[in-house]
C-alpha atoms as a PDB file:
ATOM      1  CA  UNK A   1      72.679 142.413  10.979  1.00  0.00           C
ATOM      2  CA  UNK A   2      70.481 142.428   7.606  1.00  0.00           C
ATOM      3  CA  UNK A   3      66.815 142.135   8.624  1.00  0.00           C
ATOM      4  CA  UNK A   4      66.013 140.435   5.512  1.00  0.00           C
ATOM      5  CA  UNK A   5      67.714 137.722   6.913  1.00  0.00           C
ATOM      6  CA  UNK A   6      68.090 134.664   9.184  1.00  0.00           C
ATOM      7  CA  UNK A   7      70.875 136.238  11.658  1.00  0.00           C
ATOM      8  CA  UNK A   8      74.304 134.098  11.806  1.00  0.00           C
ATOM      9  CA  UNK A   9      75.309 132.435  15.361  1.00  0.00           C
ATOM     10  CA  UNK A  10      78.038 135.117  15.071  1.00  0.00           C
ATOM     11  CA  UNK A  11      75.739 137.627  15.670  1.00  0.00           C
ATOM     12  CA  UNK A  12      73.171 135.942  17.951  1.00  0.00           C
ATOM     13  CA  UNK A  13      76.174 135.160  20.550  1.00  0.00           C
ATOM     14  CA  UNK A  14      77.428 138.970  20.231  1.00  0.00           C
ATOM     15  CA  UNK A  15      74.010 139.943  21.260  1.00  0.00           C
ATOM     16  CA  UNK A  16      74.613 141.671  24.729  1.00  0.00           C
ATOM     17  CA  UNK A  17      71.247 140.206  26.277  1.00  0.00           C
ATOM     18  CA  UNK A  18      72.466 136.382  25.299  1.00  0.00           C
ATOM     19  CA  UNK A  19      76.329 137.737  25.791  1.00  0.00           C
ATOM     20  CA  UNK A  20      74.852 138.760  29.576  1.00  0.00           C
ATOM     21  CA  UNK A  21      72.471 135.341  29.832  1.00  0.00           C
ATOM     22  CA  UNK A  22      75.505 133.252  28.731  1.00  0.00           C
ATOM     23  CA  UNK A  23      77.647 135.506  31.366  1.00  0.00           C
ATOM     24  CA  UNK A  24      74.789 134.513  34.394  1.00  0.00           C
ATOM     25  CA  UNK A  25      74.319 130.575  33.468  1.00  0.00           C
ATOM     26  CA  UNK A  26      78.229 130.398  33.111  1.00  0.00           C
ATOM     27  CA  UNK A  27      78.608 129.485  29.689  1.00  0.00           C
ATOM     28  CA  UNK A  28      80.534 130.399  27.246  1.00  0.00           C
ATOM     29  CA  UNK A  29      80.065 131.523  23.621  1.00  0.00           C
ATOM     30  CA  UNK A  30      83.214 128.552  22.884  1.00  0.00           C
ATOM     31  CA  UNK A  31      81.575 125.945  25.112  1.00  0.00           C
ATOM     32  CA  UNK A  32      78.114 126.730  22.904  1.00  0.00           C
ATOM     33  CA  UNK A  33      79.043 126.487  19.777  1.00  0.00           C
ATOM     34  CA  UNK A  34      80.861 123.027  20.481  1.00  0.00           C
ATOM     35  CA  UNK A  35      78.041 121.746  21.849  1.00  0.00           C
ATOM     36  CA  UNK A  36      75.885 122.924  18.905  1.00  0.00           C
ATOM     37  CA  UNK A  37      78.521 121.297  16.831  1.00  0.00           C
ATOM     38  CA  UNK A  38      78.078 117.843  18.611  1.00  0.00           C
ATOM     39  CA  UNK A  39      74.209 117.930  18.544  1.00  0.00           C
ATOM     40  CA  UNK A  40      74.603 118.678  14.446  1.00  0.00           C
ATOM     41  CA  UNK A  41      77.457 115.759  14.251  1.00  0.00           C
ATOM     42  CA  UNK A  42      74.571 113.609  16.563  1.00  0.00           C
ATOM     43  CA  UNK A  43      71.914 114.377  13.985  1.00  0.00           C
ATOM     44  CA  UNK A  44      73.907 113.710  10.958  1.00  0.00           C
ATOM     45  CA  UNK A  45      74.737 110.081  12.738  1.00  0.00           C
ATOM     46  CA  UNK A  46      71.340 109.293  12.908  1.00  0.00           C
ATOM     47  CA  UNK A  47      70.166 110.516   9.875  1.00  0.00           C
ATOM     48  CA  UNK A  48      72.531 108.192   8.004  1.00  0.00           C
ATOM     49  CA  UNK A  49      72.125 105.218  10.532  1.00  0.00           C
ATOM     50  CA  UNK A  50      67.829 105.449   9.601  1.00  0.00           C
ATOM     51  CA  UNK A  51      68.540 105.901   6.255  1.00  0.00           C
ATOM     52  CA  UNK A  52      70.876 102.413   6.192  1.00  0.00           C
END
């Protein structure tokens, strides 16, 4: 990971602290990044629906 900067999800998820969170709460790296996918798609929706 380059320190200069922002780190990619990529990396974040291959992190063995949130690997070994993810492992505990049940979740999986899949299962995040959909649901990270349908929050941005949620956003987007309203964005376009205020700016109407």
């Amino acid at each position: 990971m380059d320190h200069l900067t922002a780190p990619t999800l990529s990396e974040i998820l291959d992190e063995p602290i949130i690997v070994a969170l993810m492992k505990r709460d049940g979740m999986t790296a899949e299962t995040l990044r959909q649901l990270l996918d349908q929050v941005g798609r949620n956003l987007r929706d309203r964005e376009e629906q205020l700016a109407a």
